[in-house]
C-alpha atoms as a PDB file:
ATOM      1  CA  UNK A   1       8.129 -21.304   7.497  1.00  0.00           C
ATOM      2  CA  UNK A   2       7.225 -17.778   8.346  1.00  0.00           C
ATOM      3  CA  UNK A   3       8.689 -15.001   6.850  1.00  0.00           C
ATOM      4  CA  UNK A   4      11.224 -12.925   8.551  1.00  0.00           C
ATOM      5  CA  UNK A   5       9.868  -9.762   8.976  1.00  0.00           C
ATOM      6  CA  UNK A   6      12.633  -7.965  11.079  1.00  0.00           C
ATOM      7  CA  UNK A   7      14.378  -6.135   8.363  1.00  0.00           C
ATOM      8  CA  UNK A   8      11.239  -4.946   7.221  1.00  0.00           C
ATOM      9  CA  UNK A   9      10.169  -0.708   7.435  1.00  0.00           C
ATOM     10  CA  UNK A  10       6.897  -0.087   7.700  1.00  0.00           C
ATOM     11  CA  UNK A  11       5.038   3.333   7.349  1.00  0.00           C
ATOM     12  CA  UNK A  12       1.206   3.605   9.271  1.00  0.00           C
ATOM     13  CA  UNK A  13      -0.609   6.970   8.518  1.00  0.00           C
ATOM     14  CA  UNK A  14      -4.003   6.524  10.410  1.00  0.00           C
ATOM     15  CA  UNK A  15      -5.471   9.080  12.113  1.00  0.00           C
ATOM     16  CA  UNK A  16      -7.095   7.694  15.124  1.00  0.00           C
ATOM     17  CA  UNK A  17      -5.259   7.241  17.761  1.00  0.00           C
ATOM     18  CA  UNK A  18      -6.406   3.377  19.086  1.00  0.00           C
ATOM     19  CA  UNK A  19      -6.654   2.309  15.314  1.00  0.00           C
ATOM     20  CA  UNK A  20      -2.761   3.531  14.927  1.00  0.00           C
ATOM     21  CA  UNK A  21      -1.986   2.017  18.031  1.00  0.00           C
ATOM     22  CA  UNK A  22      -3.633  -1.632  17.334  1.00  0.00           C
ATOM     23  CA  UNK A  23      -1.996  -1.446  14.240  1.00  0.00           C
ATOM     24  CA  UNK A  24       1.545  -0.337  15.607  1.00  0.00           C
ATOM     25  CA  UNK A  25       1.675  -2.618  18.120  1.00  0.00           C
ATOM     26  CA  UNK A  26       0.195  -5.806  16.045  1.00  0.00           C
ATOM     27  CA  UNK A  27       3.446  -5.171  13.529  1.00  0.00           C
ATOM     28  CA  UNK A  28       5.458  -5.194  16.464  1.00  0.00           C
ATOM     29  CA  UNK A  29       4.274  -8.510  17.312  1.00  0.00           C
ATOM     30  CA  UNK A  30       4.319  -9.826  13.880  1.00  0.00           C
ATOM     31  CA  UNK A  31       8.261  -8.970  14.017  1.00  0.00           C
ATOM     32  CA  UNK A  32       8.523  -6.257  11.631  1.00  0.00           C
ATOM     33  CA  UNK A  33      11.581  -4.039  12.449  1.00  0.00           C
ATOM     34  CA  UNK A  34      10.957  -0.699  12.328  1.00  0.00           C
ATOM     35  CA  UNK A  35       7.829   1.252  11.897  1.00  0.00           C
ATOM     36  CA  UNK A  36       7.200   4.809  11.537  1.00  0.00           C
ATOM     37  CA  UNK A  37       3.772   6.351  12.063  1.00  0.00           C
ATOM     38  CA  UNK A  38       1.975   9.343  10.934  1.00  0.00           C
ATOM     39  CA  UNK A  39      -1.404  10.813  11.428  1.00  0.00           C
ATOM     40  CA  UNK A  40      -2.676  11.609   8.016  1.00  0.00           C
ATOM     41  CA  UNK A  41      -1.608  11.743   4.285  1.00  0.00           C
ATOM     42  CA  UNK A  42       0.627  15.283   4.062  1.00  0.00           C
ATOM     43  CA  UNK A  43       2.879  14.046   7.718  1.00  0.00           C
ATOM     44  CA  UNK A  44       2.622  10.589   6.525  1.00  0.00           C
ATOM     45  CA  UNK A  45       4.482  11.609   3.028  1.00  0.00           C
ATOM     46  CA  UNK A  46       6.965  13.247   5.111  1.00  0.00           C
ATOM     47  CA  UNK A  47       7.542  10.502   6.618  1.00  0.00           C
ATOM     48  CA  UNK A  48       7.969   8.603   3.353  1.00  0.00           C
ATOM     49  CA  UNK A  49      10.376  10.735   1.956  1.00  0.00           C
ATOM     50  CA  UNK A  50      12.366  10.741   5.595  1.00  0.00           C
ATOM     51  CA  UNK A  51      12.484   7.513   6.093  1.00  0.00           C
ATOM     52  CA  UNK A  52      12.050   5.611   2.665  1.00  0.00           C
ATOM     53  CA  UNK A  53       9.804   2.864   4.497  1.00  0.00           C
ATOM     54  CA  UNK A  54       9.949  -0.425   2.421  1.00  0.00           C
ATOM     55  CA  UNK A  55       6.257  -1.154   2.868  1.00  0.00           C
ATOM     56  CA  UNK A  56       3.131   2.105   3.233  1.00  0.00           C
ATOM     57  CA  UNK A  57      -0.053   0.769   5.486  1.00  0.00           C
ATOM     58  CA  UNK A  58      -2.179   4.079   4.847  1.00  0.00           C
ATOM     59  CA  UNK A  59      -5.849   4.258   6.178  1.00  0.00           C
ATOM     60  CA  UNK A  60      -8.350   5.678   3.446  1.00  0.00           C
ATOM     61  CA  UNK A  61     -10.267   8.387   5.713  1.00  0.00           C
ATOM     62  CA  UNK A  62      -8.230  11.165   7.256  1.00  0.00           C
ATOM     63  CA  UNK A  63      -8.178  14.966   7.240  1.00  0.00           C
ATOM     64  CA  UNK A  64      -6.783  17.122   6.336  1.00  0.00           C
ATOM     65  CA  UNK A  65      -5.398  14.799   3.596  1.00  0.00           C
ATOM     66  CA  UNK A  66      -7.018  11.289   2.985  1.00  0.00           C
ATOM     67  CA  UNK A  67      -4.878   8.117   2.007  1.00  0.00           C
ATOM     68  CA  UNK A  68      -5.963   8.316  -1.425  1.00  0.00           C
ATOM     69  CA  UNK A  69      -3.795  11.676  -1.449  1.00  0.00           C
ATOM     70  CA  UNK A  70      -0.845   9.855  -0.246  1.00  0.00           C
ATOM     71  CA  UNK A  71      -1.382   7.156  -2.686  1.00  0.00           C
ATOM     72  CA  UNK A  72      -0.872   9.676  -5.130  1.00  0.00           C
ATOM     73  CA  UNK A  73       1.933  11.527  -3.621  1.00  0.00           C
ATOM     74  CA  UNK A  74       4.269   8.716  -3.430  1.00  0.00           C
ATOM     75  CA  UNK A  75       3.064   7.327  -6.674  1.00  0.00           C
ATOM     76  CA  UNK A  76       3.519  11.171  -8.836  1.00  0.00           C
ATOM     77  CA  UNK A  77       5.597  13.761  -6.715  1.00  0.00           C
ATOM     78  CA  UNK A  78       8.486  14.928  -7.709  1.00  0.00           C
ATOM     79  CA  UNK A  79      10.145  14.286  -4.574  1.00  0.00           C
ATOM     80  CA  UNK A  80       8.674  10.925  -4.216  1.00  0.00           C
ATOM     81  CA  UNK A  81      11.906   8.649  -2.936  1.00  0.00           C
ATOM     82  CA  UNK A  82      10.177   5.601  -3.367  1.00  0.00           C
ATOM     83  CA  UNK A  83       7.231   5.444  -6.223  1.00  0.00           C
ATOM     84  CA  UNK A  84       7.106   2.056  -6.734  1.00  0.00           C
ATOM     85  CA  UNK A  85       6.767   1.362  -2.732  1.00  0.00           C
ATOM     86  CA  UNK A  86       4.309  -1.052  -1.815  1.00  0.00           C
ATOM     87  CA  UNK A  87       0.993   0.682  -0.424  1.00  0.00           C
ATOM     88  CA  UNK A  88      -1.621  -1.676   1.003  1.00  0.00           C
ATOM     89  CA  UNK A  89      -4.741   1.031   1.819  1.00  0.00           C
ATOM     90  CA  UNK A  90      -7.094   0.140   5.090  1.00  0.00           C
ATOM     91  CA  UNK A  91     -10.225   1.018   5.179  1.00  0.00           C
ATOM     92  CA  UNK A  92     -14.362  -0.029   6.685  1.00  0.00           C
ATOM     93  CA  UNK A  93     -15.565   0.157   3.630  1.00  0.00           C
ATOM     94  CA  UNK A  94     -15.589  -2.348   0.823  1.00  0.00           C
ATOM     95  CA  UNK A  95     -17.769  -1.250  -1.932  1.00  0.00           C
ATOM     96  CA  UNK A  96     -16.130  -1.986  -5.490  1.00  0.00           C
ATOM     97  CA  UNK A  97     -16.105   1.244  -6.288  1.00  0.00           C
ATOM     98  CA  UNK A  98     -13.853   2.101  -3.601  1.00  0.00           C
ATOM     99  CA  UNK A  99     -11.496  -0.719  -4.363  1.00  0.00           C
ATOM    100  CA  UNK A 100     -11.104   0.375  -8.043  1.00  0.00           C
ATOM    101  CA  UNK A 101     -10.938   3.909  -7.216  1.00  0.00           C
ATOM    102  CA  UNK A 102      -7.925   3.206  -5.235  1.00  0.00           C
ATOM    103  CA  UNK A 103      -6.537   0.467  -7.101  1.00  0.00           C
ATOM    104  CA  UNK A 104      -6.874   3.057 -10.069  1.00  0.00           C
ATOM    105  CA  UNK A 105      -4.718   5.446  -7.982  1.00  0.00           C
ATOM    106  CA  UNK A 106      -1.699   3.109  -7.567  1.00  0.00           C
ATOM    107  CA  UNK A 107      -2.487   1.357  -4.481  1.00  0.00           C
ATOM    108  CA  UNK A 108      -1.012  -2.142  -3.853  1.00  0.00           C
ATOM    109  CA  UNK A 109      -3.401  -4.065  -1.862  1.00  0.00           C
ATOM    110  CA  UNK A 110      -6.337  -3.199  -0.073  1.00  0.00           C
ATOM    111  CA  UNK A 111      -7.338  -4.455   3.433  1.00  0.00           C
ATOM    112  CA  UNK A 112     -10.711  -3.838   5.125  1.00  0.00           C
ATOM    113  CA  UNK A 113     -11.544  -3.214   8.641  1.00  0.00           C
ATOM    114  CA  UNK A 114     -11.928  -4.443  11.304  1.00  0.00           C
ATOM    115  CA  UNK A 115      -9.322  -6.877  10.207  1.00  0.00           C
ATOM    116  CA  UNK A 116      -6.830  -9.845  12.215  1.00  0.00           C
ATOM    117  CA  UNK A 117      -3.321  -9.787  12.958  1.00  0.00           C
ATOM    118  CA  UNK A 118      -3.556 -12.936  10.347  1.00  0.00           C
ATOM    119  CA  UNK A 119      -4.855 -10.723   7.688  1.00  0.00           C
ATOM    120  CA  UNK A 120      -2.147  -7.553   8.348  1.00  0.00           C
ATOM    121  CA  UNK A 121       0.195 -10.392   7.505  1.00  0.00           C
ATOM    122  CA  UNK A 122      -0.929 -12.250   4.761  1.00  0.00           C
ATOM    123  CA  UNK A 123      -1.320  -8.896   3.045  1.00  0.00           C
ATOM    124  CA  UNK A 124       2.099  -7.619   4.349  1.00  0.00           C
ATOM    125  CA  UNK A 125       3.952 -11.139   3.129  1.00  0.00           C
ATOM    126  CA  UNK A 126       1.985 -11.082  -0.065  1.00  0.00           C
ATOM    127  CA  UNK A 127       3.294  -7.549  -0.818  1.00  0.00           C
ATOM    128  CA  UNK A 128       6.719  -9.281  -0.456  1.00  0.00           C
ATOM    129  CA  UNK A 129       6.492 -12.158  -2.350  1.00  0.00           C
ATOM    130  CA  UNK A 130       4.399 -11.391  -5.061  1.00  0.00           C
ATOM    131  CA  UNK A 131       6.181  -8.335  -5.897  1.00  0.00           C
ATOM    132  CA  UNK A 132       3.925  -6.613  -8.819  1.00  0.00           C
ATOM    133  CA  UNK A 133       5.302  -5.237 -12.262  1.00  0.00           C
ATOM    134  CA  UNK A 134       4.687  -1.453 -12.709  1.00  0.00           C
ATOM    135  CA  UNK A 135       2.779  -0.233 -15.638  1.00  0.00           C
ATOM    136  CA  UNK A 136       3.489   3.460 -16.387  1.00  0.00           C
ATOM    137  CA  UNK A 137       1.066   5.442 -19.289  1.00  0.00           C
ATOM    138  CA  UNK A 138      -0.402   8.650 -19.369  1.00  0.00           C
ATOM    139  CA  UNK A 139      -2.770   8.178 -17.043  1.00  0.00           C
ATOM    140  CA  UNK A 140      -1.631   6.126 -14.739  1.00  0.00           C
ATOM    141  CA  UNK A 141       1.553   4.736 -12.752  1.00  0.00           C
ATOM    142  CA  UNK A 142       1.064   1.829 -10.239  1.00  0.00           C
ATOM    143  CA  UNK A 143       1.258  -2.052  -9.774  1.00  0.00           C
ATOM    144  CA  UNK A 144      -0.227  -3.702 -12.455  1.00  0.00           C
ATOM    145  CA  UNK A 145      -3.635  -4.018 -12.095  1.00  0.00           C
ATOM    146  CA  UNK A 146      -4.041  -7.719 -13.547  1.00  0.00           C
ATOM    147  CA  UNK A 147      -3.890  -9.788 -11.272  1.00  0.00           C
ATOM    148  CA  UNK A 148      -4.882 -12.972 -13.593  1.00  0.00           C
ATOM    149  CA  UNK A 149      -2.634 -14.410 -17.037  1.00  0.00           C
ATOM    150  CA  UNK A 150      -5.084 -14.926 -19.496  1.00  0.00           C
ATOM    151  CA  UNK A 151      -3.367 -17.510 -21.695  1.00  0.00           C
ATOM    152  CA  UNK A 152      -5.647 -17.640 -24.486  1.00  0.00           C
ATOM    153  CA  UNK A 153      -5.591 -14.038 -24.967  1.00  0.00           C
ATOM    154  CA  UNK A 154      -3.072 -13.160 -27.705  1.00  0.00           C
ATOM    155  CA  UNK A 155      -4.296  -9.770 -29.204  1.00  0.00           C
ATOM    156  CA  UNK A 156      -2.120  -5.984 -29.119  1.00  0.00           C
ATOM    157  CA  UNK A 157      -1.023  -5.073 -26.048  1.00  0.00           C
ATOM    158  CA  UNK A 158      -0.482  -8.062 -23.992  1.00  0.00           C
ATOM    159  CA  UNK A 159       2.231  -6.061 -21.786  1.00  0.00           C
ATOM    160  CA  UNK A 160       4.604  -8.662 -21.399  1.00  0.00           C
ATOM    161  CA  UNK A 161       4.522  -8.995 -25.452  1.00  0.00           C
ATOM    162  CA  UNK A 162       4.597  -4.830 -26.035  1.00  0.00           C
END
């Protein structure tokens, strides 16, 4: 049964104009209920903190300030409403490094381009129902990175065991 996606906010900060559109009109489609749009990282955190979206689809290239700088807005500002908001970061570019470096920043999911109105919503209703615990140090706030239970694994610092 597919999920019901029309009580669902939904922030897009992308900065070209067809891309934001696609993208706008695709959640529309998929059922989602309200989404707010913004045209790069310092409106789209604006946004977040106006409208508290439930959900943050941010692309990674933008100027003046990039989705990686929103990433770490909403995850370490002060005024941040939301910090443990789901952000699922879009971008053309796939290298590891770039998945780590925003994984390493907080960000949810990731989601390369081009991409289908299948993938926007298995990333969107994985988001929902695999909501991820939040690990909080020094260096770093964000979803836990983990993604796998190593069972056999039984030293310090197991996080569910600290």
């Amino acid at each position: 049964m597919p999920v019901n996606l029309s009580k669902l906010s939904l922030l897009v900060v992308e900065d070209l104009a067809p891309m934001l559109d696609v993208v706008v009109d695709t959640l529309k489609i998929l059922g989602v209920g309200q989404v707010y749009q913004a045209r790069d990282g310092a409106s789209g955190f604006r946004q977040f903190v106006r409208y508290r979206p439930d959900i943050v689809l941010t692309d990674w290239e933008m100027d003046p300030v990039d989705g990686l700088e929103l990433v770490r807005a909403i995850r370490h500002d002060a005024t941040s409403p939301k910090r443990t908001a789901p952000i699922i970061v879009m971008t053309g570019y796939a290298a590891a490094a770039r998945v780590a470096a925003a994984r390493d920043l907080g960000a949810t999911e990731f989601l390369v381009k081009p991409f289908t109105a299948n993938e926007l919503a298995r990333r969107i209703t994985y988001v929902i129902d695999h909501p991820r615990d939040f690990v909080e140090t020094r260096d770093f706030f964000g979803p836990d990175r983990r993604r796998r239970k190593n069972e056999e694994y039984d030293g310090a610092e197991r996080r569910k065991d600290d």
